[in-house]
PDB file of N, CA and C in Angstrom:
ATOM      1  N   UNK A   1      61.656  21.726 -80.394  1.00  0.00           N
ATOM      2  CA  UNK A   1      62.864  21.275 -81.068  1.00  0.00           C
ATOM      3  C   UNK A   1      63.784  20.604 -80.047  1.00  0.00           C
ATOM      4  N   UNK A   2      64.444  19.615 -80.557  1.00  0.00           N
ATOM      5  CA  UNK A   2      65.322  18.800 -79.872  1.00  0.00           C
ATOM      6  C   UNK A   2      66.836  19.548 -79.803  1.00  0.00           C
ATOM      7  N   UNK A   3      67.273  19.544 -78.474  1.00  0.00           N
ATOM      8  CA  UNK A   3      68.878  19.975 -78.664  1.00  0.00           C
ATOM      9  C   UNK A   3      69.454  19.223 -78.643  1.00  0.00           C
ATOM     10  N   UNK A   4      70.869  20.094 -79.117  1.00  0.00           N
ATOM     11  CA  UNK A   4      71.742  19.215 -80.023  1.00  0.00           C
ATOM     12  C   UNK A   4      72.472  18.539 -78.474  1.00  0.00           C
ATOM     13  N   UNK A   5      72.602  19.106 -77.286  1.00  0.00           N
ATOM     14  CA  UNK A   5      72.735  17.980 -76.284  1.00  0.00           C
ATOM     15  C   UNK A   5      72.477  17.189 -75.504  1.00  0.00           C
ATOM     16  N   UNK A   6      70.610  17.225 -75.945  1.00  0.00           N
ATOM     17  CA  UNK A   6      69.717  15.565 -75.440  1.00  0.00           C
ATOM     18  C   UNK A   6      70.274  14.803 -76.785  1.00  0.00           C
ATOM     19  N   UNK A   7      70.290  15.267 -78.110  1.00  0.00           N
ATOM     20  CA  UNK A   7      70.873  14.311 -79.021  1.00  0.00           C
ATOM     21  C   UNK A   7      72.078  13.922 -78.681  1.00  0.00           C
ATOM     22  N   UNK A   8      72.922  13.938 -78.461  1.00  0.00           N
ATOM     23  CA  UNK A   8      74.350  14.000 -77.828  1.00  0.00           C
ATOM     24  C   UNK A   8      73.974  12.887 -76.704  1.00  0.00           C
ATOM     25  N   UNK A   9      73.332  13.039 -75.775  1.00  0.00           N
ATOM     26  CA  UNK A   9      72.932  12.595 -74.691  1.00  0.00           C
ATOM     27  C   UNK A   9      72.251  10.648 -75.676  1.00  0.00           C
ATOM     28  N   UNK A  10      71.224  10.823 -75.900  1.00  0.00           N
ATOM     29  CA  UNK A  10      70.666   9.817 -77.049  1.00  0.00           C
ATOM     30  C   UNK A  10      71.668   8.984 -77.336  1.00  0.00           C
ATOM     31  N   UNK A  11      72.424   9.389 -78.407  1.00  0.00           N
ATOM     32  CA  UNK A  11      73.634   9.184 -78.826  1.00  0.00           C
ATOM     33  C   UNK A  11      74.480   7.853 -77.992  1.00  0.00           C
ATOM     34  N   UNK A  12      74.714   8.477 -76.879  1.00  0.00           N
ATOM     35  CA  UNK A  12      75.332   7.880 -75.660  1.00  0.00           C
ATOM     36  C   UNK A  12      74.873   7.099 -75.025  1.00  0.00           C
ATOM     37  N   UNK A  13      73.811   7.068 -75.115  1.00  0.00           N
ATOM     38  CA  UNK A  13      72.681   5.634 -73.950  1.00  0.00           C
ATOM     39  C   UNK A  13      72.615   4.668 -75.320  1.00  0.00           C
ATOM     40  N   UNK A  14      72.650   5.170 -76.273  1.00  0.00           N
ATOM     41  CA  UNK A  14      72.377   3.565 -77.640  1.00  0.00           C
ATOM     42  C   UNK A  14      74.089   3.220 -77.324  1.00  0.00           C
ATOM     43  N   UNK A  15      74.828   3.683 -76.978  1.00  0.00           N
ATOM     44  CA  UNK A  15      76.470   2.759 -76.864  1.00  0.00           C
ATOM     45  C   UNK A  15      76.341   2.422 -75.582  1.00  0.00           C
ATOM     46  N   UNK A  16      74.906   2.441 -74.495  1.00  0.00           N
ATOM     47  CA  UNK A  16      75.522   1.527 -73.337  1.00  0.00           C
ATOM     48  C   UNK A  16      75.394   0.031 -73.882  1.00  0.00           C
ATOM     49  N   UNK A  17      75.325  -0.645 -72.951  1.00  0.00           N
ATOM     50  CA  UNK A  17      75.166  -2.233 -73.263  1.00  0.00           C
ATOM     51  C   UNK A  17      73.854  -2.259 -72.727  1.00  0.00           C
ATOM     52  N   UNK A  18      72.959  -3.176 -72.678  1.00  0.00           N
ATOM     53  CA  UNK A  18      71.620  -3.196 -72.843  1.00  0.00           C
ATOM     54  C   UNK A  18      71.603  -2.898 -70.839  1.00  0.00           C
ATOM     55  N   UNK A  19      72.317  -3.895 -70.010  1.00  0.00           N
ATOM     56  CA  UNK A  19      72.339  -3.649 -68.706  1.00  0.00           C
ATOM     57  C   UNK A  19      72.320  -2.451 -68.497  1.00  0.00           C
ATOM     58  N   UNK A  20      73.413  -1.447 -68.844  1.00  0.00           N
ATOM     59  CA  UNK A  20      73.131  -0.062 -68.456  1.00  0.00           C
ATOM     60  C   UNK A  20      72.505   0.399 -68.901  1.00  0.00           C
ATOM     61  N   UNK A  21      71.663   0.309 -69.338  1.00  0.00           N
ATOM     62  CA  UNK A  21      70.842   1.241 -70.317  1.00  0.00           C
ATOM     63  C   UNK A  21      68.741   0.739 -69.084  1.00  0.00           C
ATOM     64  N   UNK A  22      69.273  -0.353 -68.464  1.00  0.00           N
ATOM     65  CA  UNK A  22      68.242  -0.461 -68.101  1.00  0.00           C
ATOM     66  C   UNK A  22      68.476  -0.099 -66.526  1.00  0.00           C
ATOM     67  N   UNK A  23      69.237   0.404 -66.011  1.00  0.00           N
ATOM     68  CA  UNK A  23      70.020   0.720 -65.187  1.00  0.00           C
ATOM     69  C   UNK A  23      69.893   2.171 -65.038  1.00  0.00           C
ATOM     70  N   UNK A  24      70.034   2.961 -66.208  1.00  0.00           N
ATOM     71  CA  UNK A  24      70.156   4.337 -66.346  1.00  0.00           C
ATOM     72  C   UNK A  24      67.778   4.277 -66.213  1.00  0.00           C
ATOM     73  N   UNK A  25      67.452   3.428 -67.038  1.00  0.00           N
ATOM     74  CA  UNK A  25      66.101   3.917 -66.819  1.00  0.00           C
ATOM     75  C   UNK A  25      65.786   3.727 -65.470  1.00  0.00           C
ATOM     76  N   UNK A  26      65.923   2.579 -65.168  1.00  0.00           N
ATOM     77  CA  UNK A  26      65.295   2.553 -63.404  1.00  0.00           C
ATOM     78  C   UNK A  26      65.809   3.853 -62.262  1.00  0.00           C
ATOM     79  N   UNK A  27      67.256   4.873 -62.703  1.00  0.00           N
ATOM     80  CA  UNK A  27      67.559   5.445 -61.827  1.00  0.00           C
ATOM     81  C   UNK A  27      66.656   6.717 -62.188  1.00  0.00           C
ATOM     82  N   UNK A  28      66.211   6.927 -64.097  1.00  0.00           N
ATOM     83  CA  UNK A  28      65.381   7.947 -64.019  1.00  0.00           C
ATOM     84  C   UNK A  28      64.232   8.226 -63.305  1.00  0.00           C
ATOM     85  N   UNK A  29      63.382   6.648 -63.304  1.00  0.00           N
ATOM     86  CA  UNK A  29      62.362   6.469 -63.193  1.00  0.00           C
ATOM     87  C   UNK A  29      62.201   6.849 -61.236  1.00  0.00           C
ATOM     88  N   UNK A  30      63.514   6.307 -60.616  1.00  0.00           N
ATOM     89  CA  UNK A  30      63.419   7.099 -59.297  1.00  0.00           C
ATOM     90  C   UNK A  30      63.780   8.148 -59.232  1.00  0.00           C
ATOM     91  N   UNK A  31      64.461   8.638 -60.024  1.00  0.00           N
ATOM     92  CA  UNK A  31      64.662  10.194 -59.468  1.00  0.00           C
ATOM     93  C   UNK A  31      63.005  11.453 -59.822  1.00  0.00           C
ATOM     94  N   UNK A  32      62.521  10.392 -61.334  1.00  0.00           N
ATOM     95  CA  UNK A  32      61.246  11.124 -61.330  1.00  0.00           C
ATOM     96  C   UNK A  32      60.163  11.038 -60.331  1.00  0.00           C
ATOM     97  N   UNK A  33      60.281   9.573 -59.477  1.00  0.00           N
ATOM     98  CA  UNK A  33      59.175   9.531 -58.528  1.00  0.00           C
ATOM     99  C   UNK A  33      59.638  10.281 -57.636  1.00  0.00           C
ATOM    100  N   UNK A  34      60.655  10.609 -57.338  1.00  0.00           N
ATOM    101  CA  UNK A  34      61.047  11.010 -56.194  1.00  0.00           C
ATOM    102  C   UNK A  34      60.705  13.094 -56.318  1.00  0.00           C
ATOM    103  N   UNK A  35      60.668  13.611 -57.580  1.00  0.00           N
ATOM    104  CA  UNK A  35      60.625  14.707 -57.608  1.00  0.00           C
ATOM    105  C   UNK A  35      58.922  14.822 -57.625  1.00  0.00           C
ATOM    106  N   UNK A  36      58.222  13.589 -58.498  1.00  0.00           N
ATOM    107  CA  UNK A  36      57.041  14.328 -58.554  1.00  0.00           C
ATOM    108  C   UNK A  36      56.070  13.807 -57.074  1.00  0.00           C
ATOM    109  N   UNK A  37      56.845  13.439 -56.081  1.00  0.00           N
ATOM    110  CA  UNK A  37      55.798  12.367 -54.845  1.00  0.00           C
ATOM    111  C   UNK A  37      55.238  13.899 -54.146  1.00  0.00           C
ATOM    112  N   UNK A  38      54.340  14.577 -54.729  1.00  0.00           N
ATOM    113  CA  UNK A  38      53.510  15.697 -54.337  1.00  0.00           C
ATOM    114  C   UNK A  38      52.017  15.207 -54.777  1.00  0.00           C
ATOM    115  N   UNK A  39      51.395  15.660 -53.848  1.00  0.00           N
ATOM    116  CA  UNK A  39      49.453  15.633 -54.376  1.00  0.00           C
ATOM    117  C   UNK A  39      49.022  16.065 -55.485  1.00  0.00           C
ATOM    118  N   UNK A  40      49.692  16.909 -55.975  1.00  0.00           N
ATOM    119  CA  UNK A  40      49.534  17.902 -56.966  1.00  0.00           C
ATOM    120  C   UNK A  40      50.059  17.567 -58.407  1.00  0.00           C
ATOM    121  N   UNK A  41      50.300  15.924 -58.432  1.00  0.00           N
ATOM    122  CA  UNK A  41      50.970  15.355 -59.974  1.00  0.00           C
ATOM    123  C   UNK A  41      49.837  14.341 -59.922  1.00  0.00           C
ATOM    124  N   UNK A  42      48.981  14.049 -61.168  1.00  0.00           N
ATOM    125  CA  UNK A  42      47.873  13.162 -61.298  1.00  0.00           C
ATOM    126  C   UNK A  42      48.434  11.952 -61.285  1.00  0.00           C
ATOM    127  N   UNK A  43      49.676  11.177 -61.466  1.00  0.00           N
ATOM    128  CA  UNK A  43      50.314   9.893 -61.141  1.00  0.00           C
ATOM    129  C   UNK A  43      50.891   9.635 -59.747  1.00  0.00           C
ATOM    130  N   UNK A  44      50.533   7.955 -59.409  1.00  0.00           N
ATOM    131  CA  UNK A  44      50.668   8.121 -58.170  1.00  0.00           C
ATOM    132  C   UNK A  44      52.828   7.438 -58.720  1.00  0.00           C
ATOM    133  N   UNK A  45      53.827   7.686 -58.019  1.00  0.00           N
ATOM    134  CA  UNK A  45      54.489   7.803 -58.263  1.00  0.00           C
ATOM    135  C   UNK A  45      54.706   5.755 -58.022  1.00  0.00           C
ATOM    136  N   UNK A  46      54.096   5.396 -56.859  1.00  0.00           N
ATOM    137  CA  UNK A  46      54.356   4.278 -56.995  1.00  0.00           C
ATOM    138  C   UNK A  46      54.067   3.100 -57.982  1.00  0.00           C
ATOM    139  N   UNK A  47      52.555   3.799 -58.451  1.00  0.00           N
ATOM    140  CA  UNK A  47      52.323   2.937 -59.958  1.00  0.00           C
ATOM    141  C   UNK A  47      53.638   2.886 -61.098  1.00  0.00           C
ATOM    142  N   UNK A  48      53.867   4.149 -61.137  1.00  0.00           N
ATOM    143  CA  UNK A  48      54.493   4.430 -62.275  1.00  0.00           C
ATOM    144  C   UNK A  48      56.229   3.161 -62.081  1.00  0.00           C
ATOM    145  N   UNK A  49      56.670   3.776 -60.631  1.00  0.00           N
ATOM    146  CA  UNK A  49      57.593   2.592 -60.768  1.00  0.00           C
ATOM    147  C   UNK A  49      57.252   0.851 -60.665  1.00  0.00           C
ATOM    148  N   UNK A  50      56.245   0.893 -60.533  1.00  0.00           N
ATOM    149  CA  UNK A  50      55.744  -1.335 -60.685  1.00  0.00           C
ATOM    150  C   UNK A  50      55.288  -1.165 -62.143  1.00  0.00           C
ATOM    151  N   UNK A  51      54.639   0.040 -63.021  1.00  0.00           N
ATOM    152  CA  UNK A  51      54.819  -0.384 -64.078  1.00  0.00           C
ATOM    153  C   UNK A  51      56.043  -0.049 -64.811  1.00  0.00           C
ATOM    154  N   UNK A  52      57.467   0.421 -64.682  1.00  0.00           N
ATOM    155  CA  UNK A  52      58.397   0.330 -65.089  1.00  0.00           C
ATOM    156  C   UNK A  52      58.644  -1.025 -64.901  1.00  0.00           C
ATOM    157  N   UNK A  53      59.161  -1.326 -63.807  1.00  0.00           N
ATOM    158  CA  UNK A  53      59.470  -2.660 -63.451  1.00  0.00           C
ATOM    159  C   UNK A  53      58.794  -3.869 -64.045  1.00  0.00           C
ATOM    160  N   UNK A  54      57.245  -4.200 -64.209  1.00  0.00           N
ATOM    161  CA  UNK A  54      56.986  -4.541 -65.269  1.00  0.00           C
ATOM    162  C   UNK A  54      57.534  -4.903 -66.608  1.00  0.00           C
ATOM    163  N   UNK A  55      57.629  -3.773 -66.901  1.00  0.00           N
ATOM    164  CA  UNK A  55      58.289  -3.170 -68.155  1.00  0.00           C
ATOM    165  C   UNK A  55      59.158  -3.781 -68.492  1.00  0.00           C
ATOM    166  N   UNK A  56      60.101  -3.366 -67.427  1.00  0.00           N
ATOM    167  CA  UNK A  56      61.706  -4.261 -67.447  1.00  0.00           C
ATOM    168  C   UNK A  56      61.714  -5.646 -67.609  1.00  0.00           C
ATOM    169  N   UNK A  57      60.725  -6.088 -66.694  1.00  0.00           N
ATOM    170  CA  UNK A  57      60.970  -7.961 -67.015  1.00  0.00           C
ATOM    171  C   UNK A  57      59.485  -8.234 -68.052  1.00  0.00           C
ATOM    172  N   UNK A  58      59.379  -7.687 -69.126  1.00  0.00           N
ATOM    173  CA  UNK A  58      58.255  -7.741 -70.192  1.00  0.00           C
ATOM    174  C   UNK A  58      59.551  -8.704 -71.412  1.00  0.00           C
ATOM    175  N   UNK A  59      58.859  -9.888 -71.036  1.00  0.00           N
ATOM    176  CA  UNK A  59      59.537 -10.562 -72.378  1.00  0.00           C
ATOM    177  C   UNK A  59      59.700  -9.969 -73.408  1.00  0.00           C
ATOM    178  N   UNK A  60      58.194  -9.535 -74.079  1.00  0.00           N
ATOM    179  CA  UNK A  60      58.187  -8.778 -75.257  1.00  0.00           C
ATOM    180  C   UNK A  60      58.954  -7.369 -75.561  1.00  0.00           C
ATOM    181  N   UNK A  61      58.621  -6.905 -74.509  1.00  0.00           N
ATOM    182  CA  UNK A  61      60.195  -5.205 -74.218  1.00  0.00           C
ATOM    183  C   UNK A  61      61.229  -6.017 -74.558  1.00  0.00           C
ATOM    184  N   UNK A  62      61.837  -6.662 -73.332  1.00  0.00           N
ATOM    185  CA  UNK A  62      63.060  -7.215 -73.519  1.00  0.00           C
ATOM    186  C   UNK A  62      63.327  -7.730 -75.239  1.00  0.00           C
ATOM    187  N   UNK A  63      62.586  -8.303 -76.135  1.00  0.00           N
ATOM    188  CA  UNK A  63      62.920  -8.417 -77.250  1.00  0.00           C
ATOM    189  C   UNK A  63      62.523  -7.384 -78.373  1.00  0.00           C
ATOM    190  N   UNK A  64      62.031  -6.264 -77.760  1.00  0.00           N
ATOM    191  CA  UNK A  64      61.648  -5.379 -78.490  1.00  0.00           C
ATOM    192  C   UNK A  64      63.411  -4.327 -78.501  1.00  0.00           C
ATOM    193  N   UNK A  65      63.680  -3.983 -77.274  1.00  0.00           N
ATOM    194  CA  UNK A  65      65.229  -3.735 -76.819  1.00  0.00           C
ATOM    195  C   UNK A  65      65.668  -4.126 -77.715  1.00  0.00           C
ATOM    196  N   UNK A  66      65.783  -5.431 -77.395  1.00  0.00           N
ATOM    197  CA  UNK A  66      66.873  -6.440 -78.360  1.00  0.00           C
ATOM    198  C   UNK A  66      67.151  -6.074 -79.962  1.00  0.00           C
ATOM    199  N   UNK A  67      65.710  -5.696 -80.301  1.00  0.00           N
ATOM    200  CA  UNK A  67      65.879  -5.210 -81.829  1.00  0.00           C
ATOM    201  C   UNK A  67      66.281  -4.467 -82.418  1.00  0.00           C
ATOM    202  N   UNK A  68      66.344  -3.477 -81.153  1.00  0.00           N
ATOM    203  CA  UNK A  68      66.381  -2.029 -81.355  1.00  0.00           C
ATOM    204  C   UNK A  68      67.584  -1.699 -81.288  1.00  0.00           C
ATOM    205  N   UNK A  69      68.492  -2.704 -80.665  1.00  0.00           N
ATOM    206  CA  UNK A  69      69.952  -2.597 -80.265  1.00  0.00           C
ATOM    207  C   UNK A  69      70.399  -3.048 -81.400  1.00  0.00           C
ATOM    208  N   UNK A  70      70.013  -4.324 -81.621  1.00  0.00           N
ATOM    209  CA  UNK A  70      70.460  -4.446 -82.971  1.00  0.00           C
ATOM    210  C   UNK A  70      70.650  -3.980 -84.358  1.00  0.00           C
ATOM    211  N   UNK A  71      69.707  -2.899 -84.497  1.00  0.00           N
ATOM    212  CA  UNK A  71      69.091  -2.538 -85.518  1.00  0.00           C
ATOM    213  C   UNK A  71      70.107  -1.203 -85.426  1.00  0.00           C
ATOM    214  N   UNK A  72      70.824  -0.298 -83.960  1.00  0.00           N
ATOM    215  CA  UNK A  72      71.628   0.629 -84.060  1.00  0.00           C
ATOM    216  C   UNK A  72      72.938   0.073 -83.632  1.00  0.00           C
ATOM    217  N   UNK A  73      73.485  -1.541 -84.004  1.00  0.00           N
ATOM    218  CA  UNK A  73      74.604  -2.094 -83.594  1.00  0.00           C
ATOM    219  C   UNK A  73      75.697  -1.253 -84.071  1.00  0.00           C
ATOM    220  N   UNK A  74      75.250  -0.989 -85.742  1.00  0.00           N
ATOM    221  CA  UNK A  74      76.641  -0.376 -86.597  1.00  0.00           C
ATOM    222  C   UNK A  74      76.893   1.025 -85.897  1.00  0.00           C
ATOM    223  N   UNK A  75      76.199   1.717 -85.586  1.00  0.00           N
ATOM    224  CA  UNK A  75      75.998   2.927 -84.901  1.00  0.00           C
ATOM    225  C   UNK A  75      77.240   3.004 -83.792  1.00  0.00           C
ATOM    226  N   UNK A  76      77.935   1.572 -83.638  1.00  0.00           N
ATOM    227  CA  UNK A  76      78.785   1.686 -82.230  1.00  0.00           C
ATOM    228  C   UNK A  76      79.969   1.480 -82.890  1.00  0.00           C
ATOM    229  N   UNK A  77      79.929   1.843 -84.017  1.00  0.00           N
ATOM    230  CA  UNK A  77      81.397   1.592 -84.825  1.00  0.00           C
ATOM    231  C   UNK A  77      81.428   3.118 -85.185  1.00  0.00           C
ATOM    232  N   UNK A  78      80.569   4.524 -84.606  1.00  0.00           N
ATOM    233  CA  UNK A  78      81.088   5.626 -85.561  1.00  0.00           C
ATOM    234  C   UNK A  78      82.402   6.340 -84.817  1.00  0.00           C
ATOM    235  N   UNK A  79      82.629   5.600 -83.954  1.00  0.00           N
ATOM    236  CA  UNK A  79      83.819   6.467 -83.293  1.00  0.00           C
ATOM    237  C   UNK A  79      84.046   6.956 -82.248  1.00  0.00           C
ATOM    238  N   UNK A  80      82.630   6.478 -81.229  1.00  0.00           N
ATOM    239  CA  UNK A  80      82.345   7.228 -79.970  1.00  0.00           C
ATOM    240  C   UNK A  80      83.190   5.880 -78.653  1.00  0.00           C
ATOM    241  N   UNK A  81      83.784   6.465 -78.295  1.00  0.00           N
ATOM    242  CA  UNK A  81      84.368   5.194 -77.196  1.00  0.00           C
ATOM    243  C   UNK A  81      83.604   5.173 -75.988  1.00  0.00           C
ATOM    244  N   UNK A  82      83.741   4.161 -75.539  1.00  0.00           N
ATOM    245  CA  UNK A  82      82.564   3.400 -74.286  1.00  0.00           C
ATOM    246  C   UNK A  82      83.499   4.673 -73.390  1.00  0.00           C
ATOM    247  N   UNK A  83      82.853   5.032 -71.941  1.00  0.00           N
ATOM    248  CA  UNK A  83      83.183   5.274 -70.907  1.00  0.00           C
ATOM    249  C   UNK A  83      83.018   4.456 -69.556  1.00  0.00           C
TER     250      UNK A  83
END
């Protein structure tokens, strides 16, 4: 079951602007390589960040994003203010 403060959390990354939001992934994506860079995790940590990065400049992501932002635009009218 999902808690109610990763939803909360959720919530809050659909009101960044698309920059932060890709911003917030690249810092996950290092803080995860950085926790799992042990022998003992079947990913090598450096793949995982060139295929983020990838990722990031993937035309098709990038307009897949795009849709997705769009599609929860009204969502930024329920009352939650930017920080």
């Amino acid at each position: 079951m999902i808690s109610p403060k990763l939803l909360e959390i959720d919530r809050s990354i659909r009101n960044l602007s698309l920059e932060e939001q890709m911003w917030l992934l690249e810092s996950l994506v290092k803080n995860l390589r950085q926790k799992t860079n042990t022998n003992s995790f079947p990913l090598n940590s450096q793949d995982i960040e060139k295929e983020m990065a990838d990722m990031a400049n993937d035309h098709d992501i990038q307009t897949e994003i795009h849709v997705i932002d769009q599609e929860f635009a009204i969502t930024q009218m329920d009352g939650l203010e930017k920080q």
